[in-house]
PDB file of N, CA and C in Angstrom:
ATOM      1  N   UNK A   1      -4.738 -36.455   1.222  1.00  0.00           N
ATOM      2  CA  UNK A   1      -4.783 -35.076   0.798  1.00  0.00           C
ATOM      3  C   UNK A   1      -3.358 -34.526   0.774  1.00  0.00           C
ATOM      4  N   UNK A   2      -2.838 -33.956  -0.455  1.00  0.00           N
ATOM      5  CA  UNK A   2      -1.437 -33.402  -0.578  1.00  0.00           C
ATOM      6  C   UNK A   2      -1.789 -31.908  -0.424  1.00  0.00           C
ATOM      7  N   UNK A   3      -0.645 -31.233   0.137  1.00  0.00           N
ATOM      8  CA  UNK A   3      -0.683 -29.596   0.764  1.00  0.00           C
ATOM      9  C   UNK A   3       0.274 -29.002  -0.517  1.00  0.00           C
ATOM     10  N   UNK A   4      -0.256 -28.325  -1.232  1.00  0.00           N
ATOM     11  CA  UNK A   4       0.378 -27.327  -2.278  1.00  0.00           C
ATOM     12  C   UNK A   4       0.721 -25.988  -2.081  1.00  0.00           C
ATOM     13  N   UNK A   5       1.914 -25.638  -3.025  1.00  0.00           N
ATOM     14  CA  UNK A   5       2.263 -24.075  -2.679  1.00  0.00           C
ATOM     15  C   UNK A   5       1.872 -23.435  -4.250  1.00  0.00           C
ATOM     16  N   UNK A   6       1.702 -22.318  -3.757  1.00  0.00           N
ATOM     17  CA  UNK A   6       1.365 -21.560  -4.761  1.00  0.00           C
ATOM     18  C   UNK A   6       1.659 -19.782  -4.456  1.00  0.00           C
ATOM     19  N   UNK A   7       1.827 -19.044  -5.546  1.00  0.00           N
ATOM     20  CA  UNK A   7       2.201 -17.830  -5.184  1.00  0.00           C
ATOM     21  C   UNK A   7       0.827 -17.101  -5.234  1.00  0.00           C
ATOM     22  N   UNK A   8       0.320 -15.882  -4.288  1.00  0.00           N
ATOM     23  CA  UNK A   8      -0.227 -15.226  -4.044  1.00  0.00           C
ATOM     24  C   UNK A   8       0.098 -13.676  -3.881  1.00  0.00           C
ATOM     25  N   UNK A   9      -0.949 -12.738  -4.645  1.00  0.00           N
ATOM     26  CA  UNK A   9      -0.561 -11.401  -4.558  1.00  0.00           C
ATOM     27  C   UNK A   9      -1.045 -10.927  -3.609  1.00  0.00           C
ATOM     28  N   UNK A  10       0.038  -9.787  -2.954  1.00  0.00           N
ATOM     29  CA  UNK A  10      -0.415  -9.450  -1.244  1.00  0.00           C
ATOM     30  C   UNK A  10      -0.350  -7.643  -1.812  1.00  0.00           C
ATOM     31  N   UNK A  11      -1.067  -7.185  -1.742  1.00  0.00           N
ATOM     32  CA  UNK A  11      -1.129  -5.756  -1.991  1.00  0.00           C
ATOM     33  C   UNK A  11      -0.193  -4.801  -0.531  1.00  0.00           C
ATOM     34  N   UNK A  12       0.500  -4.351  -1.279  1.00  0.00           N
ATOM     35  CA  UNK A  12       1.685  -3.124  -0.765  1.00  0.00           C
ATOM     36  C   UNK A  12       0.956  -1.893  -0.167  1.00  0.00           C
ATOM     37  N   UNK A  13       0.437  -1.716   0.566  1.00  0.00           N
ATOM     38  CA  UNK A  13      -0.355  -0.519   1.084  1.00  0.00           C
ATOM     39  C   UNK A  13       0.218   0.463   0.698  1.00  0.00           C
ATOM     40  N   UNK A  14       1.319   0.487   1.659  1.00  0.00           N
ATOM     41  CA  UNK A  14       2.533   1.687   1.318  1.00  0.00           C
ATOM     42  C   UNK A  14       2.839   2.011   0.423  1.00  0.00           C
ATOM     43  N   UNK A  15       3.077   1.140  -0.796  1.00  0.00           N
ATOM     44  CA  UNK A  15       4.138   0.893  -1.890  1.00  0.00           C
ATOM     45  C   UNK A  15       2.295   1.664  -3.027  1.00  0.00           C
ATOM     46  N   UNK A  16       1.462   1.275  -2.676  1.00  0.00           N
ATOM     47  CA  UNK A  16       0.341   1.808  -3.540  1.00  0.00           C
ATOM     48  C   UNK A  16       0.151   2.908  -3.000  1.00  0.00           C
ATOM     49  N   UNK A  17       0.376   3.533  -2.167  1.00  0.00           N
ATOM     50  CA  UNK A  17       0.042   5.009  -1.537  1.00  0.00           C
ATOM     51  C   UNK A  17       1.087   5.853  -2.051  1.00  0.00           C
ATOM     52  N   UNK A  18       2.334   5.546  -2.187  1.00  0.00           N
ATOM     53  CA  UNK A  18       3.595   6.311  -2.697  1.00  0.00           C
ATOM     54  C   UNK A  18       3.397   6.179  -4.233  1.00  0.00           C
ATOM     55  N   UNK A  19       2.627   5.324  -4.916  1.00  0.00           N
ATOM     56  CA  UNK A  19       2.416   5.089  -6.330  1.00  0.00           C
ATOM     57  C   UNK A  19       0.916   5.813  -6.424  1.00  0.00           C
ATOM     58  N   UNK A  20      -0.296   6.294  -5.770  1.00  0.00           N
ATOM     59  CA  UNK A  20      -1.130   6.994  -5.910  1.00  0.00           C
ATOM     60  C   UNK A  20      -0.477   8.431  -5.823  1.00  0.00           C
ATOM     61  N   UNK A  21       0.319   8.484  -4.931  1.00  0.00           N
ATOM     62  CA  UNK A  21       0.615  10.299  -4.745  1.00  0.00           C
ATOM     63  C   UNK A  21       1.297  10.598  -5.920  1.00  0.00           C
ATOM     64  N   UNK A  22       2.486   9.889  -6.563  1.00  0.00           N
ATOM     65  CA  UNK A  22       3.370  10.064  -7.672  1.00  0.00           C
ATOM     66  C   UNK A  22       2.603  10.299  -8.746  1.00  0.00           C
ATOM     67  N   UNK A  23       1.304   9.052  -9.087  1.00  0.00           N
ATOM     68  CA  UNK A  23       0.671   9.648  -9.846  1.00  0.00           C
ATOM     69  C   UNK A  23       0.023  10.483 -10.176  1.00  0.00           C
ATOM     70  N   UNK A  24      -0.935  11.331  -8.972  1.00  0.00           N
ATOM     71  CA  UNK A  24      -1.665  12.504  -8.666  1.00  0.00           C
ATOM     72  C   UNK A  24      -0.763  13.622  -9.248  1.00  0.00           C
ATOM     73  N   UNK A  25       0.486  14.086  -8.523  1.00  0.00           N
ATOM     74  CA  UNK A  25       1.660  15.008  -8.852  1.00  0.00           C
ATOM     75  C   UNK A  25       1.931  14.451 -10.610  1.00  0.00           C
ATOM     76  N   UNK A  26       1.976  13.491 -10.829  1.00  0.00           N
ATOM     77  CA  UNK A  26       2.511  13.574 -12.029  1.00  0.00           C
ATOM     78  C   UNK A  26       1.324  14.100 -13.187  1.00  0.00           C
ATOM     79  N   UNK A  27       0.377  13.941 -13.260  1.00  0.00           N
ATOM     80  CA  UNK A  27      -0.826  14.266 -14.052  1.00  0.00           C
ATOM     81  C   UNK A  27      -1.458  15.378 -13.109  1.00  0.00           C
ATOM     82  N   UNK A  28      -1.037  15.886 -12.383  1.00  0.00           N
ATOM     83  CA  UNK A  28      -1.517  17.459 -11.855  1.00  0.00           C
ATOM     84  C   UNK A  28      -2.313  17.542 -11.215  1.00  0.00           C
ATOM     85  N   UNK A  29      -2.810  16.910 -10.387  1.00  0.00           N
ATOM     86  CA  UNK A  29      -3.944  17.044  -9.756  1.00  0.00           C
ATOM     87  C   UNK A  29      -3.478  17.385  -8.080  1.00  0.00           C
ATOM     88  N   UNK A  30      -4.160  18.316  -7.247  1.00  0.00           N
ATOM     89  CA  UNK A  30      -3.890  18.851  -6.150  1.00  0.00           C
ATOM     90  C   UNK A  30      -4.870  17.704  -5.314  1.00  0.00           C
ATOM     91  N   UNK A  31      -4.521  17.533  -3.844  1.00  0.00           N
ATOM     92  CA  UNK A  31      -5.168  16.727  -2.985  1.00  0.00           C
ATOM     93  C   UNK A  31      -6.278  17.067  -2.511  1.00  0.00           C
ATOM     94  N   UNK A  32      -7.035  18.280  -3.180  1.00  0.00           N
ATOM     95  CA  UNK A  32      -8.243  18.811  -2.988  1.00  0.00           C
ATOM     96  C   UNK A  32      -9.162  18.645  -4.123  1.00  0.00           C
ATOM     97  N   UNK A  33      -8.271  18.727  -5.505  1.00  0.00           N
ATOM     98  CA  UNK A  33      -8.810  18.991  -6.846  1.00  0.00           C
ATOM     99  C   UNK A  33      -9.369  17.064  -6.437  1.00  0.00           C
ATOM    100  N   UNK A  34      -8.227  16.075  -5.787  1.00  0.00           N
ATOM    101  CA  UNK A  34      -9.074  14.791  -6.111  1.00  0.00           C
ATOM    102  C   UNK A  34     -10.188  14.547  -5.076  1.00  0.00           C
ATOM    103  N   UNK A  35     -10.123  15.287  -3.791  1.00  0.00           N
ATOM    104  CA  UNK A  35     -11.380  15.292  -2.818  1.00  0.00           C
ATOM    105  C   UNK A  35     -12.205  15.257  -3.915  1.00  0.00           C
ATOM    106  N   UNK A  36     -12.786  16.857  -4.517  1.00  0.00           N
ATOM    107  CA  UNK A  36     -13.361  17.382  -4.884  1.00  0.00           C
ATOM    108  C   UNK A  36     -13.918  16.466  -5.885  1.00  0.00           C
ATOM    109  N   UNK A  37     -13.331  16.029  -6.541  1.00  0.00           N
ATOM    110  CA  UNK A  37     -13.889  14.727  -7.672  1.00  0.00           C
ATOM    111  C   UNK A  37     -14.374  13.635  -7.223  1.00  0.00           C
ATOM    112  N   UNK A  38     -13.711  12.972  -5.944  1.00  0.00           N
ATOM    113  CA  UNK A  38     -14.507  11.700  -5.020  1.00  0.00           C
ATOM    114  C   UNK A  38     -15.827  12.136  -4.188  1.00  0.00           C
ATOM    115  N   UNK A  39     -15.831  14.023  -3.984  1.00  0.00           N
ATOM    116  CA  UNK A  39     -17.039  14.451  -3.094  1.00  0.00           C
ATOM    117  C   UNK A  39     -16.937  14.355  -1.852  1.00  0.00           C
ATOM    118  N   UNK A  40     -15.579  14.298  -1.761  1.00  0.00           N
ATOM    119  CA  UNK A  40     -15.295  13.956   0.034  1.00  0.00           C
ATOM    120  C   UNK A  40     -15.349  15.554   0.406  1.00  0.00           C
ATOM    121  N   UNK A  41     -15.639  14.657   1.726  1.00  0.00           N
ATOM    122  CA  UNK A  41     -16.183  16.816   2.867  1.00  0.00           C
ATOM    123  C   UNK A  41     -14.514  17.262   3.095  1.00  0.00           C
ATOM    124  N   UNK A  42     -13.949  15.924   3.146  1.00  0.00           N
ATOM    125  CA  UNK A  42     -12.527  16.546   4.035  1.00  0.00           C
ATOM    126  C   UNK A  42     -11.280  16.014   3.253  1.00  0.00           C
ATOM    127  N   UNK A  43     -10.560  16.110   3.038  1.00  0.00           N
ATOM    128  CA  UNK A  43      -8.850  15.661   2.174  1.00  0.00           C
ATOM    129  C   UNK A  43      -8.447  14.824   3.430  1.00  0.00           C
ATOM    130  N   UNK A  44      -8.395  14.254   3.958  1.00  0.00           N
ATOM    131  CA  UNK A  44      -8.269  12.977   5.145  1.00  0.00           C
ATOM    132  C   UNK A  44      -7.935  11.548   4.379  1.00  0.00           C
ATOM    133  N   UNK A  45      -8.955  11.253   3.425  1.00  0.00           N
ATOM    134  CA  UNK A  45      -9.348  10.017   2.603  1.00  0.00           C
ATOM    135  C   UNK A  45      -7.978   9.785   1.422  1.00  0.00           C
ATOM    136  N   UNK A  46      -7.718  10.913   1.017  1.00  0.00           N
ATOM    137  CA  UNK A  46      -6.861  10.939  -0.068  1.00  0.00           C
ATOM    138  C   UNK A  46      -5.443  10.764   0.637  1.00  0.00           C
ATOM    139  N   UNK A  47      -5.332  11.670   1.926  1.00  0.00           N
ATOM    140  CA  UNK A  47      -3.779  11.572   2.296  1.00  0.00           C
ATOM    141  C   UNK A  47      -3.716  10.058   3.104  1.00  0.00           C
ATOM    142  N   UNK A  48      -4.658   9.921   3.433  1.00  0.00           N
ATOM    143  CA  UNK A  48      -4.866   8.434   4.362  1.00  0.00           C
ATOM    144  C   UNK A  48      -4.443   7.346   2.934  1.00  0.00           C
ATOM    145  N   UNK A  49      -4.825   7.292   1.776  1.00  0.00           N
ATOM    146  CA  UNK A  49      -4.119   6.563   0.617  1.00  0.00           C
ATOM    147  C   UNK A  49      -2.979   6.727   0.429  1.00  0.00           C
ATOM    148  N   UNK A  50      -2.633   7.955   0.358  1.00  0.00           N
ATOM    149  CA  UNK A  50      -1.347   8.481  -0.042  1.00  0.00           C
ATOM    150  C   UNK A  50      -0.069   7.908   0.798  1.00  0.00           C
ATOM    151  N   UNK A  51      -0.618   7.824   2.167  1.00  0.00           N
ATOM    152  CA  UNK A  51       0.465   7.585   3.337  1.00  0.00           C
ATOM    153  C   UNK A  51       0.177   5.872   3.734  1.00  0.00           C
ATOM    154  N   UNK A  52      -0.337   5.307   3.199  1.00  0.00           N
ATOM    155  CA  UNK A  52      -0.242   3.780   3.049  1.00  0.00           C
ATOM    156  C   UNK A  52      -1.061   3.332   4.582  1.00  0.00           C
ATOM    157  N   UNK A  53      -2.332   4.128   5.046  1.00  0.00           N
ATOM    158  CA  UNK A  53      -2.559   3.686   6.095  1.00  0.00           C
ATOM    159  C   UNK A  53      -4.267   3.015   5.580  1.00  0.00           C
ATOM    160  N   UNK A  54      -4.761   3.124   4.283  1.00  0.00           N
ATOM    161  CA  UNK A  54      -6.051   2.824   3.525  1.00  0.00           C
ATOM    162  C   UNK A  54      -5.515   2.300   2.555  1.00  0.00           C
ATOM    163  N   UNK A  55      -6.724   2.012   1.704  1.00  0.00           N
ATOM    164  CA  UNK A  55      -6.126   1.765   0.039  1.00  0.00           C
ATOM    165  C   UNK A  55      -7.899   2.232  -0.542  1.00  0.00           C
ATOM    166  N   UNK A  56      -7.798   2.731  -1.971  1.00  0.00           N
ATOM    167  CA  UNK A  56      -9.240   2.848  -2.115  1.00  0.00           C
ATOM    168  C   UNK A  56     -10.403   1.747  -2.689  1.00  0.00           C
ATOM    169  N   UNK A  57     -11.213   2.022  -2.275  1.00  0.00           N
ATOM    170  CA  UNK A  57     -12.123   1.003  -2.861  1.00  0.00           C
ATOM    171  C   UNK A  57     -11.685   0.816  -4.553  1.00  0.00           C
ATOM    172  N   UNK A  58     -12.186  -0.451  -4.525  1.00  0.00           N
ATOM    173  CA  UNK A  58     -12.286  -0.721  -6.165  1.00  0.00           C
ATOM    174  C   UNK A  58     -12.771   0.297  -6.979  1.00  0.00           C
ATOM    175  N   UNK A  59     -13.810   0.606  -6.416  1.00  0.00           N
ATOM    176  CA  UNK A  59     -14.635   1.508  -7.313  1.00  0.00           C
ATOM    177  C   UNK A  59     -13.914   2.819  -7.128  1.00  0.00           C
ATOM    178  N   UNK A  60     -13.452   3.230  -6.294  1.00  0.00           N
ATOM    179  CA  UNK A  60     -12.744   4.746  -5.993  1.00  0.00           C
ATOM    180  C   UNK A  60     -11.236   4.300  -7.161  1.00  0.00           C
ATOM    181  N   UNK A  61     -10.378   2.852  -6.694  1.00  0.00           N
ATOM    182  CA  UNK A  61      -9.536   2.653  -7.882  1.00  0.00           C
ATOM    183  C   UNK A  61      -9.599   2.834  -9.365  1.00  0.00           C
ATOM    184  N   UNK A  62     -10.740   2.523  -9.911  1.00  0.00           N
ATOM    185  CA  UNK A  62     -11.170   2.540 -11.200  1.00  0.00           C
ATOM    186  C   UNK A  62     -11.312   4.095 -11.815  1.00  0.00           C
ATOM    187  N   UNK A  63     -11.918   4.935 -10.607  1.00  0.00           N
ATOM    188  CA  UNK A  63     -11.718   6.304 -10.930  1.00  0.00           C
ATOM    189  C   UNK A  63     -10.454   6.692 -11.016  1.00  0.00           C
ATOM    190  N   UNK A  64      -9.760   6.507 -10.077  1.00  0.00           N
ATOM    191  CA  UNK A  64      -8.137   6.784 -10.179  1.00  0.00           C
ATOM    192  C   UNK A  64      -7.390   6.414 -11.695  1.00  0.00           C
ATOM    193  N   UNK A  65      -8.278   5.295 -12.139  1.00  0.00           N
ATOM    194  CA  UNK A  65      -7.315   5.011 -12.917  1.00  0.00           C
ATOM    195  C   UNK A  65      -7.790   6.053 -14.180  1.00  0.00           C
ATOM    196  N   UNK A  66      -8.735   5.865 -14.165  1.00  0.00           N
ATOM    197  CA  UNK A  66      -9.361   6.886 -15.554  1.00  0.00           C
ATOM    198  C   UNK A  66      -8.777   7.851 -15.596  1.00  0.00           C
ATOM    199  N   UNK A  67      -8.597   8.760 -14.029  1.00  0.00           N
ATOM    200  CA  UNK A  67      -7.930  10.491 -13.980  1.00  0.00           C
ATOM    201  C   UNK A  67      -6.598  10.400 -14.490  1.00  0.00           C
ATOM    202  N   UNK A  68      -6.365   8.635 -14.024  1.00  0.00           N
ATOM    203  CA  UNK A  68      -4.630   9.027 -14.335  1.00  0.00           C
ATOM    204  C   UNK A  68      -4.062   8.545 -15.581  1.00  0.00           C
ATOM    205  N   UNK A  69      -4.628   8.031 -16.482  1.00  0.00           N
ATOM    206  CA  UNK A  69      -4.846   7.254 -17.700  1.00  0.00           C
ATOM    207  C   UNK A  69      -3.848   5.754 -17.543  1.00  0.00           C
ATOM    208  N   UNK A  70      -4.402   5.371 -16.690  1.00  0.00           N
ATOM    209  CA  UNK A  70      -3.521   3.876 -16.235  1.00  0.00           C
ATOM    210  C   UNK A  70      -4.549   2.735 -16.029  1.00  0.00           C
ATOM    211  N   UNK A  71      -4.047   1.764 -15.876  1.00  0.00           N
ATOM    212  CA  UNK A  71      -5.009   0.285 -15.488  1.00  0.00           C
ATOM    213  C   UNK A  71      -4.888   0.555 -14.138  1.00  0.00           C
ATOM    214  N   UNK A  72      -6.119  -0.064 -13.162  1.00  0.00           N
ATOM    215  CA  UNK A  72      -5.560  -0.117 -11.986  1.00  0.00           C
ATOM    216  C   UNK A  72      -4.684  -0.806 -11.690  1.00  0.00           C
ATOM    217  N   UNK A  73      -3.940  -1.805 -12.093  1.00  0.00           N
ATOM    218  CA  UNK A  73      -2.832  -2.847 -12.080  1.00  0.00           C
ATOM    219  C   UNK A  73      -1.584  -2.270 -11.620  1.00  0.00           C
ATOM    220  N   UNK A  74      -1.701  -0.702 -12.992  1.00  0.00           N
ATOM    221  CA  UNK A  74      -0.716   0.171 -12.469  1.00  0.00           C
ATOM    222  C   UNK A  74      -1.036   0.818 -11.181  1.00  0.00           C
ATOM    223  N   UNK A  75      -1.545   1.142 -10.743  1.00  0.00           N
ATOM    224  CA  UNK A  75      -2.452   1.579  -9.405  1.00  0.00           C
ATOM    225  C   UNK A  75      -1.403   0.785  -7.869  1.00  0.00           C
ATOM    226  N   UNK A  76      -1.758  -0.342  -8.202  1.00  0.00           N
ATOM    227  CA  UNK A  76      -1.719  -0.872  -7.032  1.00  0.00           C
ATOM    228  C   UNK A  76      -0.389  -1.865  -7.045  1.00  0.00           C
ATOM    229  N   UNK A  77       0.230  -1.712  -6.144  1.00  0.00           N
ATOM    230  CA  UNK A  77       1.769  -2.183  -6.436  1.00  0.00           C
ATOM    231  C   UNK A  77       1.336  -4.154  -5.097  1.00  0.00           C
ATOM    232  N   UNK A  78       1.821  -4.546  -5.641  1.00  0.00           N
ATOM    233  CA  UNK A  78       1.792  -6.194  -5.247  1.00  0.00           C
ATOM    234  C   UNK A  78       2.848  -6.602  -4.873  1.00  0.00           C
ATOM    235  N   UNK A  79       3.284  -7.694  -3.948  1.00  0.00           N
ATOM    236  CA  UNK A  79       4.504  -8.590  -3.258  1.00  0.00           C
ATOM    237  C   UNK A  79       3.463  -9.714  -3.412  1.00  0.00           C
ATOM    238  N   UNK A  80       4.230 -10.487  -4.306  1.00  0.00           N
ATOM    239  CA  UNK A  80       4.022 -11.943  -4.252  1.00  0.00           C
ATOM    240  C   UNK A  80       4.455 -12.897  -3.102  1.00  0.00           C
ATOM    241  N   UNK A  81       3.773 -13.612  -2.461  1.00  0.00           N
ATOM    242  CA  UNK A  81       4.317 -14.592  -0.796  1.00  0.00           C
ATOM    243  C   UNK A  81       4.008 -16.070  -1.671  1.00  0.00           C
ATOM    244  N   UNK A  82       4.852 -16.711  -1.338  1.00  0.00           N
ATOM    245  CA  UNK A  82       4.069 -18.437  -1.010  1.00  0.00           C
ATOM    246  C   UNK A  82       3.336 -18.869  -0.071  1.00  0.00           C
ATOM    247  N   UNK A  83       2.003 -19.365  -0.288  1.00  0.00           N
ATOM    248  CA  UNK A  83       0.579 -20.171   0.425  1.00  0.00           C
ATOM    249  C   UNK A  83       0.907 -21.499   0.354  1.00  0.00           C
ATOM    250  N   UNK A  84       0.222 -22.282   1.402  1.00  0.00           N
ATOM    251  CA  UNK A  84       1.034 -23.672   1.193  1.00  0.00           C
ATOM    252  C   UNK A  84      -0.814 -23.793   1.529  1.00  0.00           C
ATOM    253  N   UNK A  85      -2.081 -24.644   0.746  1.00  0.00           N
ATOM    254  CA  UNK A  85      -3.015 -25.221   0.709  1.00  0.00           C
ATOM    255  C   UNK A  85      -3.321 -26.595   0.675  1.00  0.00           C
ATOM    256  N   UNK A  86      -4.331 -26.978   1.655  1.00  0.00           N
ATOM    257  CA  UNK A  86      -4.620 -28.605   1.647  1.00  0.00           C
ATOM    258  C   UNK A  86      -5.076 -28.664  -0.578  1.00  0.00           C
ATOM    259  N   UNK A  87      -4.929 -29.567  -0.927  1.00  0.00           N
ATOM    260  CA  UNK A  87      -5.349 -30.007  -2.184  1.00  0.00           C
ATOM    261  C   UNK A  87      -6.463 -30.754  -2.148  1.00  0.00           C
ATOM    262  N   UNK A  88      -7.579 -30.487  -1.780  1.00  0.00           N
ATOM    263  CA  UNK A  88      -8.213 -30.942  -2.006  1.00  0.00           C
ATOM    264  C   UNK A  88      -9.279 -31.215  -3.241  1.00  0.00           C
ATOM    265  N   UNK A  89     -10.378 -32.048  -3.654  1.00  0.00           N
ATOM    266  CA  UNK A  89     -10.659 -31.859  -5.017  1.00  0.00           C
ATOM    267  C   UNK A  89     -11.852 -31.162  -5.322  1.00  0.00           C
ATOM    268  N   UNK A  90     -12.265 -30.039  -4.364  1.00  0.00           N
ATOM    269  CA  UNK A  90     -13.045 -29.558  -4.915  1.00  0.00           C
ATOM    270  C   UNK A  90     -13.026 -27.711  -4.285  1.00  0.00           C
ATOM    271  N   UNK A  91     -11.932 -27.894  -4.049  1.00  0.00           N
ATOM    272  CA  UNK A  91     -11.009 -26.118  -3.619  1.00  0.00           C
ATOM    273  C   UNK A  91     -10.030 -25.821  -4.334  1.00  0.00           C
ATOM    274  N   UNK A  92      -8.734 -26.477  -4.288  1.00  0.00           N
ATOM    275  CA  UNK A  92      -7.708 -26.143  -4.270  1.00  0.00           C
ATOM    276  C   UNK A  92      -7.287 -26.449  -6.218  1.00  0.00           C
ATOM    277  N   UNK A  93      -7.689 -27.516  -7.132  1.00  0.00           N
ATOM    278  CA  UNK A  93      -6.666 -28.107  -7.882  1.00  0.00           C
ATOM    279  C   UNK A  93      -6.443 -27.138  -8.779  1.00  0.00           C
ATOM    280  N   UNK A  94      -7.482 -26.088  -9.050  1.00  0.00           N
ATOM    281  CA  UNK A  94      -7.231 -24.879 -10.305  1.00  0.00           C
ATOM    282  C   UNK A  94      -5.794 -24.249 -10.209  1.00  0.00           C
ATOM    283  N   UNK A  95      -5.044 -23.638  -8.489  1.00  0.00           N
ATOM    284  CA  UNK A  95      -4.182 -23.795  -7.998  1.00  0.00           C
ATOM    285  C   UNK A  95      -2.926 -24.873  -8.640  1.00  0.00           C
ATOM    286  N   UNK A  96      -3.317 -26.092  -8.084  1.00  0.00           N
ATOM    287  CA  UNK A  96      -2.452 -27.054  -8.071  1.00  0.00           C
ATOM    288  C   UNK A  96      -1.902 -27.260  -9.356  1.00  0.00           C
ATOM    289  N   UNK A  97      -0.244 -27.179  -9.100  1.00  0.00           N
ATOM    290  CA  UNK A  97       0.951 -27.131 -10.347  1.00  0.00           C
ATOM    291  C   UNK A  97       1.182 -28.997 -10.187  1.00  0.00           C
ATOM    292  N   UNK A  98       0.818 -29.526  -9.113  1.00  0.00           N
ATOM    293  CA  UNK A  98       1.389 -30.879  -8.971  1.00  0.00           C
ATOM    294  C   UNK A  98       0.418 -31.971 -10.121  1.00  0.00           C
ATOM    295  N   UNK A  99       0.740 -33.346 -10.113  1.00  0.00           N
ATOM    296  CA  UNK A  99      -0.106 -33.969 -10.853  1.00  0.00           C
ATOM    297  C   UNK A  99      -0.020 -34.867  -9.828  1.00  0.00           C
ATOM    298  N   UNK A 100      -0.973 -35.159  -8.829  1.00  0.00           N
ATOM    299  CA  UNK A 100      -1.402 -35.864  -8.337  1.00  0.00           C
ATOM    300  C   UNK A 100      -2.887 -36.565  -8.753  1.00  0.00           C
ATOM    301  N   UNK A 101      -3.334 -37.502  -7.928  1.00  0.00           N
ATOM    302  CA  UNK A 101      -4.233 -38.083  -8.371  1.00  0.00           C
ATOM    303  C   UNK A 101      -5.097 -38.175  -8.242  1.00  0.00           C
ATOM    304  N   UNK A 102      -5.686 -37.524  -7.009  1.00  0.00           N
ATOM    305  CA  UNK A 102      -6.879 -36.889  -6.725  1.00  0.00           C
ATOM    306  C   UNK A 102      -7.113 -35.915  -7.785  1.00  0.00           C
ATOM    307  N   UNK A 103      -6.409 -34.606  -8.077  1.00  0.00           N
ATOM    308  CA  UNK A 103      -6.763 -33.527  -9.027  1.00  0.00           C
ATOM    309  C   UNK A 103      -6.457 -33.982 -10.241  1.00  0.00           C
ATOM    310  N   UNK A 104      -5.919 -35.015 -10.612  1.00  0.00           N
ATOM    311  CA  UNK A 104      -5.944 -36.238 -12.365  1.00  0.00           C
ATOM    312  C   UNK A 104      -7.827 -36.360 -12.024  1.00  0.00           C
ATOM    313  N   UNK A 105      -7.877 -37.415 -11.300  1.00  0.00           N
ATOM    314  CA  UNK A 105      -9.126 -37.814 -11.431  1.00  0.00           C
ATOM    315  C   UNK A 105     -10.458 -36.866 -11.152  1.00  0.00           C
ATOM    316  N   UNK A 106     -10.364 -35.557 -11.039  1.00  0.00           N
ATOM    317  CA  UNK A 106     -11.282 -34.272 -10.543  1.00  0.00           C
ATOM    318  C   UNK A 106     -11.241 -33.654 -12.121  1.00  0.00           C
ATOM    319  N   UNK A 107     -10.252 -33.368 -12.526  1.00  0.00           N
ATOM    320  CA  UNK A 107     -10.168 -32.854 -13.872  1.00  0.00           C
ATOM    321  C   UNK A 107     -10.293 -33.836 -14.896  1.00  0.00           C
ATOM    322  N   UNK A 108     -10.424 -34.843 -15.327  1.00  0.00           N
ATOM    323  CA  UNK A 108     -11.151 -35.893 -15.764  1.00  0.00           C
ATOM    324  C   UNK A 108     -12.067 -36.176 -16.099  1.00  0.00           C
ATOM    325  N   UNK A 109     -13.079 -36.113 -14.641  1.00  0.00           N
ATOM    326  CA  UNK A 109     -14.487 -36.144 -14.874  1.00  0.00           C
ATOM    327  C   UNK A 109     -15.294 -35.182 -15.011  1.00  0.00           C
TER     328      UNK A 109
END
């Protein structure tokens, strides 16, 4: 079994909370006006995003993105790390950049 690296996206809490607030302020929306649209009792949820200590659900993202006319992609800011994975042939080879011969003979058959 050969151990492969590969890059992986690690989501920026912080870095998406300072990119949710920018966007809120930039398309106008007050931290109540977006309670008020998620139905939250309290503005807690929104500044808890804002200050990089949450992130929102997918489904709360997707709204974000609509209010703010963005993909969530733009939404959520990413740091790529290197993963180092066993290669094995029935986890890892979709991953695997190497041509070894276990994942030759997996993609093959």
């Amino acid at each position: 079994m050969t151990n492969i690296n590969f890059m992986k996206p690690v989501v920026d809490i912080e870095a998406t909370g300072n990119n949710i607030k920018s966007l809120r302020i930039k398309n106008g929306f007050s931290v109540h006006e977006i309670q008020n649209i998620f139905g939250f009792e309290y503005p807690q949820a929104v500044y808890s995003w804002e200050q990089g200590r949450n992130i929102p659900s997918i489904d709360n993202l997707m709204v974000l993105s609509r209010l703010f006319d963005v993909s969530v992609e733009n939404i959520i800011v990413c740091q790529m790390v290197e993963v180092e994975v066993s290669c094995s042939l029935n986890k890892a080879e979709k991953l695997c950049s190497r041509d070894c011969d276990g994942c030759k003979k997996k993609l093959i058959a």
